[in-house]
PDB file of N, CA and C in Angstrom:
ATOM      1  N   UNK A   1     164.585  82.413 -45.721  1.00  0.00           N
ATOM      2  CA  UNK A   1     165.836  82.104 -45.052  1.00  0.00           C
ATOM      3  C   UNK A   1     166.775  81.362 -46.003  1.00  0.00           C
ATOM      4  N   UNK A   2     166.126  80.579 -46.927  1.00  0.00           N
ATOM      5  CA  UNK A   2     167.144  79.875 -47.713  1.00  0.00           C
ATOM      6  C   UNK A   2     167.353  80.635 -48.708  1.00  0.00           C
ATOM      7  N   UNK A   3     166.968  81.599 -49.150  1.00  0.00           N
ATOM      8  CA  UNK A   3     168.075  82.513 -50.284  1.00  0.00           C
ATOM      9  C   UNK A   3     169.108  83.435 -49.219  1.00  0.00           C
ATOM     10  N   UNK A   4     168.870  83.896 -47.895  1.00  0.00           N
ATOM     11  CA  UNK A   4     169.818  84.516 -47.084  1.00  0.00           C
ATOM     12  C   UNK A   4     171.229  83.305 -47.024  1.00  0.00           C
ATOM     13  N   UNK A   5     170.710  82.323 -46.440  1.00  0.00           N
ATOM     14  CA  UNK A   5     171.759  81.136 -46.536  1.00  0.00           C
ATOM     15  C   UNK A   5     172.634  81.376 -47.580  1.00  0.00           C
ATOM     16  N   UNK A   6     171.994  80.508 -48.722  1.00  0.00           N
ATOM     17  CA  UNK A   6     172.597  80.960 -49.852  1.00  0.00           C
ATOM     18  C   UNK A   6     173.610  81.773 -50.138  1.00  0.00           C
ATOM     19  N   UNK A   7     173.428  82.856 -49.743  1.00  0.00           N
ATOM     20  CA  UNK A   7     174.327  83.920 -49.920  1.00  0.00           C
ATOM     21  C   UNK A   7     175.206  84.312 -49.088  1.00  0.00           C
ATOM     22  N   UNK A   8     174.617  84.063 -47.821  1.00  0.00           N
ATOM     23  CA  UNK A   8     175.430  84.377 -46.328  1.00  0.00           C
ATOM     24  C   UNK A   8     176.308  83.126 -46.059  1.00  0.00           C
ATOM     25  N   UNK A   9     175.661  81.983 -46.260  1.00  0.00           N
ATOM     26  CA  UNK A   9     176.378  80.914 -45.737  1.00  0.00           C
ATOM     27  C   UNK A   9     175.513  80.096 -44.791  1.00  0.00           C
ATOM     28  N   UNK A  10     175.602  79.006 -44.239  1.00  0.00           N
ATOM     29  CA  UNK A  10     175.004  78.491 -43.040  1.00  0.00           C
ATOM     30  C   UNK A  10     175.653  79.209 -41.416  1.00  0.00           C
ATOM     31  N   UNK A  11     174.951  79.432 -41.093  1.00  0.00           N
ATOM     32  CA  UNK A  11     175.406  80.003 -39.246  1.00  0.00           C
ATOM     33  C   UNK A  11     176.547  78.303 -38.679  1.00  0.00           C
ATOM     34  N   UNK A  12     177.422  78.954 -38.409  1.00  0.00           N
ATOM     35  CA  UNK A  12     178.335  77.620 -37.535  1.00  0.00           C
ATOM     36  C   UNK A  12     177.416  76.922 -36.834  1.00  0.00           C
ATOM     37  N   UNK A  13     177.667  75.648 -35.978  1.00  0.00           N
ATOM     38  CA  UNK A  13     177.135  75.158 -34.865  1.00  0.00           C
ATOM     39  C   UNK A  13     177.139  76.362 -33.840  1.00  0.00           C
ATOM     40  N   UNK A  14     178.195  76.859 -33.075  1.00  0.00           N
ATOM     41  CA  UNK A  14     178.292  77.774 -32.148  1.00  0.00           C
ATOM     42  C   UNK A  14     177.382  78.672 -32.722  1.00  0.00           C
ATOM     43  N   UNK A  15     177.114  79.373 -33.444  1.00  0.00           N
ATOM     44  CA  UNK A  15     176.403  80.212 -33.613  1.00  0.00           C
ATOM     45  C   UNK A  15     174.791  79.882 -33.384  1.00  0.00           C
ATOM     46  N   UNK A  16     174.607  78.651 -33.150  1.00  0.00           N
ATOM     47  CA  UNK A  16     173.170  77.979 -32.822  1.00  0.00           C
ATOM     48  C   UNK A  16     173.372  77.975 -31.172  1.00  0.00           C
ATOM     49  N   UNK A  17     174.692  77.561 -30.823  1.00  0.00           N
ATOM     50  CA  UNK A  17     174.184  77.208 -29.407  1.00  0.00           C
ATOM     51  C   UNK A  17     174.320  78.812 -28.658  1.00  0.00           C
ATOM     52  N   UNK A  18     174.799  79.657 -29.270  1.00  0.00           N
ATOM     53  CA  UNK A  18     174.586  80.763 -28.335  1.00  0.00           C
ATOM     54  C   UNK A  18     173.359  81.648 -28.376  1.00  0.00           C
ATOM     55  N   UNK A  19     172.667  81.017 -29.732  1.00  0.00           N
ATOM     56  CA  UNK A  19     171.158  82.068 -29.947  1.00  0.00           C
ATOM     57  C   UNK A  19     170.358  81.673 -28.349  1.00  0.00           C
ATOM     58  N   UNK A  20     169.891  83.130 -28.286  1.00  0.00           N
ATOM     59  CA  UNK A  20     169.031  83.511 -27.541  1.00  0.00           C
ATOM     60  C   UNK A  20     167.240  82.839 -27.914  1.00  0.00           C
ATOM     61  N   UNK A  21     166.935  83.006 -29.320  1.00  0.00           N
ATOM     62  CA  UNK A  21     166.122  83.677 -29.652  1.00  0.00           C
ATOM     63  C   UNK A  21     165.374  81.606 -29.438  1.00  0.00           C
ATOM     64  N   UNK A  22     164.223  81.805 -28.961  1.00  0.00           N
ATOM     65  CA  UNK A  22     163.233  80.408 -28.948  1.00  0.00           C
ATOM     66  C   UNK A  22     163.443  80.158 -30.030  1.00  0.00           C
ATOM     67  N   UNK A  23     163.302  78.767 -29.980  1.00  0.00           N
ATOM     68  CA  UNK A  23     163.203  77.365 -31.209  1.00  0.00           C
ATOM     69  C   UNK A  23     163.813  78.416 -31.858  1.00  0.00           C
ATOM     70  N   UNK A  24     165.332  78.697 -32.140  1.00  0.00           N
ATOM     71  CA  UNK A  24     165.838  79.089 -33.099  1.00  0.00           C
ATOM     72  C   UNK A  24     166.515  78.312 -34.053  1.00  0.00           C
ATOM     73  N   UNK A  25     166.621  76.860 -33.588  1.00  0.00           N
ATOM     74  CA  UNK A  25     167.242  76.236 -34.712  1.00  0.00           C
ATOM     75  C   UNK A  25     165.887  75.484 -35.661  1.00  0.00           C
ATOM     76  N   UNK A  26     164.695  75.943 -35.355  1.00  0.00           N
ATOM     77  CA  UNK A  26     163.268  75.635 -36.508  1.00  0.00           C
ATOM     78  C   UNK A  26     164.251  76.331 -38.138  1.00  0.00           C
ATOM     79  N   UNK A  27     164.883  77.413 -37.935  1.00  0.00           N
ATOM     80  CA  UNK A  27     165.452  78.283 -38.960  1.00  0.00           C
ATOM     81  C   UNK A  27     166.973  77.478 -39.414  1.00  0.00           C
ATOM     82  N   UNK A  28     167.162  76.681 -38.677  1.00  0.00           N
ATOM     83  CA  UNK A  28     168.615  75.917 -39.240  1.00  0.00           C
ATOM     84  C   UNK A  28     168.796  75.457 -40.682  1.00  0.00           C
ATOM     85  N   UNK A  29     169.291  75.486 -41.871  1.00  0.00           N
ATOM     86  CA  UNK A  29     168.993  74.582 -42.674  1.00  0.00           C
ATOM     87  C   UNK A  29     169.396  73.855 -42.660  1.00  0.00           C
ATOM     88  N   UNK A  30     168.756  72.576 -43.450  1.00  0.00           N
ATOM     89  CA  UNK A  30     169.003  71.040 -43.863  1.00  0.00           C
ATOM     90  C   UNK A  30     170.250  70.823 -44.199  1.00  0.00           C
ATOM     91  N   UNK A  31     170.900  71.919 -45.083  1.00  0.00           N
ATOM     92  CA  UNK A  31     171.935  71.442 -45.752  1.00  0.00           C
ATOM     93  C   UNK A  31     172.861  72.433 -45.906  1.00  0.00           C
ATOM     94  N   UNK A  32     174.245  71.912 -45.251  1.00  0.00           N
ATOM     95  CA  UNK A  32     175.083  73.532 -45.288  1.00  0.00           C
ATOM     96  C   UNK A  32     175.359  74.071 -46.720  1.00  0.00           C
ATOM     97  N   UNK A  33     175.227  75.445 -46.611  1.00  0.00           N
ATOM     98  CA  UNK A  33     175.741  76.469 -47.462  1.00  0.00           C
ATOM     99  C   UNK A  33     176.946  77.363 -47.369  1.00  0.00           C
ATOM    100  N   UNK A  34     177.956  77.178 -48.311  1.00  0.00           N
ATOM    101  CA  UNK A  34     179.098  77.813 -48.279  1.00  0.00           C
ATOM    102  C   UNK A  34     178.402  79.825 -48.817  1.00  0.00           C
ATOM    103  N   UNK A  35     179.653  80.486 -47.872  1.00  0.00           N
ATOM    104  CA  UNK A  35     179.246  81.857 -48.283  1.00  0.00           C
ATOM    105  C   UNK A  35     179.649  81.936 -49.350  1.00  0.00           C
ATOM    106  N   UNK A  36     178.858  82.795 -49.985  1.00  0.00           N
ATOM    107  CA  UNK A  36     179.094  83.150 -51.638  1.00  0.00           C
ATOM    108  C   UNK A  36     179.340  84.886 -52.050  1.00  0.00           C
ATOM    109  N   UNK A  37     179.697  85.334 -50.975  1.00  0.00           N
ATOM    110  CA  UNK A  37     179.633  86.803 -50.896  1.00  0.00           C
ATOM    111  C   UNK A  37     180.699  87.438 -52.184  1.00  0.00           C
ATOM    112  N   UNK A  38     181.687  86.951 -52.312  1.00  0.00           N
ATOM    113  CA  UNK A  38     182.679  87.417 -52.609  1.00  0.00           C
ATOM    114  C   UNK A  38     182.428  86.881 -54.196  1.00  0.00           C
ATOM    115  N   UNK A  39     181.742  85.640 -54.844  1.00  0.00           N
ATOM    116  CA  UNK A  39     181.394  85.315 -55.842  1.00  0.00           C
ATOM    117  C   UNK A  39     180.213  85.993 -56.968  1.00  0.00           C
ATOM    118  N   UNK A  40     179.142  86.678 -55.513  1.00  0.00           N
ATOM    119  CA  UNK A  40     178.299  87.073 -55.773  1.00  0.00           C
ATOM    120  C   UNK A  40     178.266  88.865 -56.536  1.00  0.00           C
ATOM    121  N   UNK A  41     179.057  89.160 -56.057  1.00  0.00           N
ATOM    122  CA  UNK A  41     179.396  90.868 -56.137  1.00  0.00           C
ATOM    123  C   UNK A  41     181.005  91.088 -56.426  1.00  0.00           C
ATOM    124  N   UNK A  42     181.518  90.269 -57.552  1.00  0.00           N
ATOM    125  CA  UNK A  42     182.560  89.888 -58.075  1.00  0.00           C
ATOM    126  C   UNK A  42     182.979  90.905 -59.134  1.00  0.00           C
ATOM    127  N   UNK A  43     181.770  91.789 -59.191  1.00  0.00           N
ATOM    128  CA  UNK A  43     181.991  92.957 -60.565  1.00  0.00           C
ATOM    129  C   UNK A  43     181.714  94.159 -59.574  1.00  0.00           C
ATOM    130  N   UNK A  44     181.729  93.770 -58.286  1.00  0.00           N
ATOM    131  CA  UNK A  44     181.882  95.405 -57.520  1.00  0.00           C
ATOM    132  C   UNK A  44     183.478  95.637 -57.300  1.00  0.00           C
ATOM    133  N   UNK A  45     183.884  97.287 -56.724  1.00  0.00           N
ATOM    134  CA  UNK A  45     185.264  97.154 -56.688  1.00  0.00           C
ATOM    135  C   UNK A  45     185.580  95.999 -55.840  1.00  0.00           C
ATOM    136  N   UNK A  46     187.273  96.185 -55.655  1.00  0.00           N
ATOM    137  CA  UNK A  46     187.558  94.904 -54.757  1.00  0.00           C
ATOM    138  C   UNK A  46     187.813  95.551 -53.489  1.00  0.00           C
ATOM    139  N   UNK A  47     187.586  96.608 -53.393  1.00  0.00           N
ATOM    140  CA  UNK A  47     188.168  97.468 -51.712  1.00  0.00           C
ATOM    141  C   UNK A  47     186.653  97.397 -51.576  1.00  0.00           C
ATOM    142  N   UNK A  48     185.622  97.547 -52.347  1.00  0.00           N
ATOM    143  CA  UNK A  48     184.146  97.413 -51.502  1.00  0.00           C
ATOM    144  C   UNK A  48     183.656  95.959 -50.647  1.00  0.00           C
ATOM    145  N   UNK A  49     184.603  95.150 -51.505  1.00  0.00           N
ATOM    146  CA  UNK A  49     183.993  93.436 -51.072  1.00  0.00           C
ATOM    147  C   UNK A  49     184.459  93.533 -49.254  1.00  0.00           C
ATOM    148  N   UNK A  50     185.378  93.448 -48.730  1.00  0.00           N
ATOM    149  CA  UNK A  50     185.100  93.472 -46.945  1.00  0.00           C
ATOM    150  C   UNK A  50     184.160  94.256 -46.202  1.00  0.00           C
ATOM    151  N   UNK A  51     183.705  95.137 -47.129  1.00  0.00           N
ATOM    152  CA  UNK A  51     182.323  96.237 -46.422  1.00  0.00           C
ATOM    153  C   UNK A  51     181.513  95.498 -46.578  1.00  0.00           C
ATOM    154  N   UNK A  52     180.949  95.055 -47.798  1.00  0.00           N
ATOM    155  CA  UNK A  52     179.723  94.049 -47.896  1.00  0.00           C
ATOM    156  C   UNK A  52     179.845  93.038 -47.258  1.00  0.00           C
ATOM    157  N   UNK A  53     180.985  92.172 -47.170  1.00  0.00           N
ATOM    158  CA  UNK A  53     180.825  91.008 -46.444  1.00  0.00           C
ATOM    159  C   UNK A  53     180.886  91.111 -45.092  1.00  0.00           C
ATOM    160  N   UNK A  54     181.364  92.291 -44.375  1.00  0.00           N
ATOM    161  CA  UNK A  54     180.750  92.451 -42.972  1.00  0.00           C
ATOM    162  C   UNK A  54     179.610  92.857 -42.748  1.00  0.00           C
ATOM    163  N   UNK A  55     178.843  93.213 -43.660  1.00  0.00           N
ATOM    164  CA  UNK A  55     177.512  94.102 -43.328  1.00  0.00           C
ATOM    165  C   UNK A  55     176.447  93.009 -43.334  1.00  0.00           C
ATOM    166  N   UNK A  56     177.029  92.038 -44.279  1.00  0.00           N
ATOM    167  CA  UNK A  56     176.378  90.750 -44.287  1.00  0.00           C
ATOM    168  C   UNK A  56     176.376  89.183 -43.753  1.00  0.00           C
ATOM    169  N   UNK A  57     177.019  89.920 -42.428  1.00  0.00           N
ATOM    170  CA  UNK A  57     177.640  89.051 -41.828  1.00  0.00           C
ATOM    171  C   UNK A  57     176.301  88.500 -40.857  1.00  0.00           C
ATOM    172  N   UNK A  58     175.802  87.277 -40.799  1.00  0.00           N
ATOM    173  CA  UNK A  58     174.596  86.216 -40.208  1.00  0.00           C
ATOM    174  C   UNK A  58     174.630  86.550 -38.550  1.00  0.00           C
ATOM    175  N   UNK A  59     175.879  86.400 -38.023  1.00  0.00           N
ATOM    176  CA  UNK A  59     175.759  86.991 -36.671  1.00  0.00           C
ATOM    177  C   UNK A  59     176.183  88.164 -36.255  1.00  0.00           C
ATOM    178  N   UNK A  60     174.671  88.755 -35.541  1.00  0.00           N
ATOM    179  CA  UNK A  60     174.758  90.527 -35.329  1.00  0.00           C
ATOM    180  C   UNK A  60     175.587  90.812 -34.701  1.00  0.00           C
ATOM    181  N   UNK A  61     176.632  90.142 -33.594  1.00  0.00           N
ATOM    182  CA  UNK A  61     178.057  90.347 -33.126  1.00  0.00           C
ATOM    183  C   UNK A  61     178.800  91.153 -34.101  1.00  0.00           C
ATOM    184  N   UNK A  62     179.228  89.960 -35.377  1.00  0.00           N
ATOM    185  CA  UNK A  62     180.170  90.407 -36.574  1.00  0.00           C
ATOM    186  C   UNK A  62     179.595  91.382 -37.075  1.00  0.00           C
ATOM    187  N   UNK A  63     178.545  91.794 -37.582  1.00  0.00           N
ATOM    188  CA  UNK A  63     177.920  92.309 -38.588  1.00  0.00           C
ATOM    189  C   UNK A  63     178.290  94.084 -38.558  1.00  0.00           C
ATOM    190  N   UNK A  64     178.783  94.526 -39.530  1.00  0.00           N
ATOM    191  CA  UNK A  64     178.761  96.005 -39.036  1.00  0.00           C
ATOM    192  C   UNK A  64     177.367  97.051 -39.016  1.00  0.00           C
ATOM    193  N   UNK A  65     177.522  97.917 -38.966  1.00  0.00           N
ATOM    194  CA  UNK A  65     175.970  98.721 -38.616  1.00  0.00           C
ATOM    195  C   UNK A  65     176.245  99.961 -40.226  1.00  0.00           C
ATOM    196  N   UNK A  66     175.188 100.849 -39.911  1.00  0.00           N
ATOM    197  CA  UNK A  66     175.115 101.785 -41.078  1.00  0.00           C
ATOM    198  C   UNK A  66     176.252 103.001 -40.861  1.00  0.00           C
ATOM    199  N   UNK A  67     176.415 102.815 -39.651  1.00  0.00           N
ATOM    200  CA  UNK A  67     177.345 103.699 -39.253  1.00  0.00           C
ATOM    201  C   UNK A  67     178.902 103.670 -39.429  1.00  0.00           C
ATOM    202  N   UNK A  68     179.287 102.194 -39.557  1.00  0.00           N
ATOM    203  CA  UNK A  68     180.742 101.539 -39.600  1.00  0.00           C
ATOM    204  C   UNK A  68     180.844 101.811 -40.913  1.00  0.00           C
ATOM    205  N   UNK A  69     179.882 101.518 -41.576  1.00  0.00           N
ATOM    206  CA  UNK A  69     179.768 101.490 -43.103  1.00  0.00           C
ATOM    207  C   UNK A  69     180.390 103.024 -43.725  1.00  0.00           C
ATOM    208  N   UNK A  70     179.392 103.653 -43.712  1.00  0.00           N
ATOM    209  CA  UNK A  70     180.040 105.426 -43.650  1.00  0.00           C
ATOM    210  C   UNK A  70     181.327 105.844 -43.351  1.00  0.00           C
ATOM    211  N   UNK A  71     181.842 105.058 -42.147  1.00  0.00           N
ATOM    212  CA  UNK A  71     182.712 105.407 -41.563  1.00  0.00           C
ATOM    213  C   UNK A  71     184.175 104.991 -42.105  1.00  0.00           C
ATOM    214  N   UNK A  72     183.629 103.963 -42.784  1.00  0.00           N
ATOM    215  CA  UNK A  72     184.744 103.422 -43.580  1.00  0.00           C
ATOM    216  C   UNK A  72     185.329 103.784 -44.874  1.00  0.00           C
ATOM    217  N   UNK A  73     186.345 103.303 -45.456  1.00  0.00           N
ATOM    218  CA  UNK A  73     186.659 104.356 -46.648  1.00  0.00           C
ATOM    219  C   UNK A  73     185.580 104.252 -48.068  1.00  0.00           C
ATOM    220  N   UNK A  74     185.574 103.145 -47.980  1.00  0.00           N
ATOM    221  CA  UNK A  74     184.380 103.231 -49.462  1.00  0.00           C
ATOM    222  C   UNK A  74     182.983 103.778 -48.773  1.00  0.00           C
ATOM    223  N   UNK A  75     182.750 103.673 -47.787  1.00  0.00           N
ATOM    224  CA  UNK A  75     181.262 104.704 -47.279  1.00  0.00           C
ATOM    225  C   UNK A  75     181.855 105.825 -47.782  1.00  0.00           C
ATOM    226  N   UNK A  76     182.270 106.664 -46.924  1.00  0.00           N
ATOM    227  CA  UNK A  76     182.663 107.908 -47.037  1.00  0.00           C
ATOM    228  C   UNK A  76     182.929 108.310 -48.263  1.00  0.00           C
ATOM    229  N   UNK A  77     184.101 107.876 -48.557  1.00  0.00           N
ATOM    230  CA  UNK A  77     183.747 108.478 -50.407  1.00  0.00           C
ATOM    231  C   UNK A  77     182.846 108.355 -51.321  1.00  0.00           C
ATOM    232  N   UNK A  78     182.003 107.502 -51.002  1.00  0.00           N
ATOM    233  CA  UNK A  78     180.850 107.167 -51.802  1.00  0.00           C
ATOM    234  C   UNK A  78     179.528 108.238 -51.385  1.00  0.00           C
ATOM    235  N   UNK A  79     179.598 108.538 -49.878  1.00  0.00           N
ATOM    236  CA  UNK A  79     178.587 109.352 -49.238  1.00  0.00           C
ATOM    237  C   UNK A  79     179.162 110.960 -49.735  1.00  0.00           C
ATOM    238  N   UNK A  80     180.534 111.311 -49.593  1.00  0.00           N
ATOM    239  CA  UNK A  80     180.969 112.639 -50.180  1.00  0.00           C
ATOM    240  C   UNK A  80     180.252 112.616 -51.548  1.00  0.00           C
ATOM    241  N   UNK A  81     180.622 111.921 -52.279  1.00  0.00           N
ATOM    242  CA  UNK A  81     180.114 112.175 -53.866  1.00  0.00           C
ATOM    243  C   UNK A  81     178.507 112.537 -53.777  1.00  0.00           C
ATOM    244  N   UNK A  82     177.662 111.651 -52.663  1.00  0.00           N
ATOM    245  CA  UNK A  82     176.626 111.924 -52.987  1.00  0.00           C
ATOM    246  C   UNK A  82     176.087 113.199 -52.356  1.00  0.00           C
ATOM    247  N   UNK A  83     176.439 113.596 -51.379  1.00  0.00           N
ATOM    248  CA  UNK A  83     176.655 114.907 -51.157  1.00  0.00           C
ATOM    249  C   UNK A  83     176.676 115.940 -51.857  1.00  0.00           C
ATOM    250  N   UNK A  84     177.535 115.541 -52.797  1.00  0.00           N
ATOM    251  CA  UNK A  84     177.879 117.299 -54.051  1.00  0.00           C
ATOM    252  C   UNK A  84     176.996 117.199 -55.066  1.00  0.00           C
ATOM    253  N   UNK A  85     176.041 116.158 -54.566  1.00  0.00           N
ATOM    254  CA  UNK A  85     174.764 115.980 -56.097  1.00  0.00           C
ATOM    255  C   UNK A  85     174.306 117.289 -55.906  1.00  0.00           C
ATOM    256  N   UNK A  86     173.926 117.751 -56.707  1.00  0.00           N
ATOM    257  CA  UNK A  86     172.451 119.101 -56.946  1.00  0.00           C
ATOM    258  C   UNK A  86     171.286 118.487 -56.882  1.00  0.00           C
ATOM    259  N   UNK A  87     170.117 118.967 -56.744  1.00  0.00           N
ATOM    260  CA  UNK A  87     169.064 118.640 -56.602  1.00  0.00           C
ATOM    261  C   UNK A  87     168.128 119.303 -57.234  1.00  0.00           C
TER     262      UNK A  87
END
């Protein structure tokens, strides 16, 4: 959980008080973490960085699915190309 942090960020307070899930704040960390998404994948294009950072988004509300992904413009062109591979 603490390299997800790391990278994701710490979950807000609200985002603790609406979990469902038992003793879910055992998973809280000690010490907040700023997201680093945009620092981290700084040599990907820059129209890819809002795909990743929604896909990696801590609460499954925000988070997009495999499908949004595709659906979006860097999916799709990225999925066309792989498409016209030969095999």
């Amino acid at each position: 959980m603490h390299k997800i942090y790391k990278l994701c960020g710490s979950p807000s307070d609200e985002y603790w008080k609406k979990s469902k899930l038992p003793n879910a704040t055992l998973f809280k960390p000690r010490e907040p973490y700023k997201r680093r998404i945009r620092e981290t994948f700084k040599d990907f294009l820059p129209s890819a960085l809002p795909l990743i950072d929604t896909l990696l988004a801590i609460d499954p509300v925000e988070r997009k699915t495999a499908s949004d992904a595709l659906r979006s413009e860097v999916g799709f062109s990225k999925f066309q190309i792989f498409l016209s591979l030969k095999y």
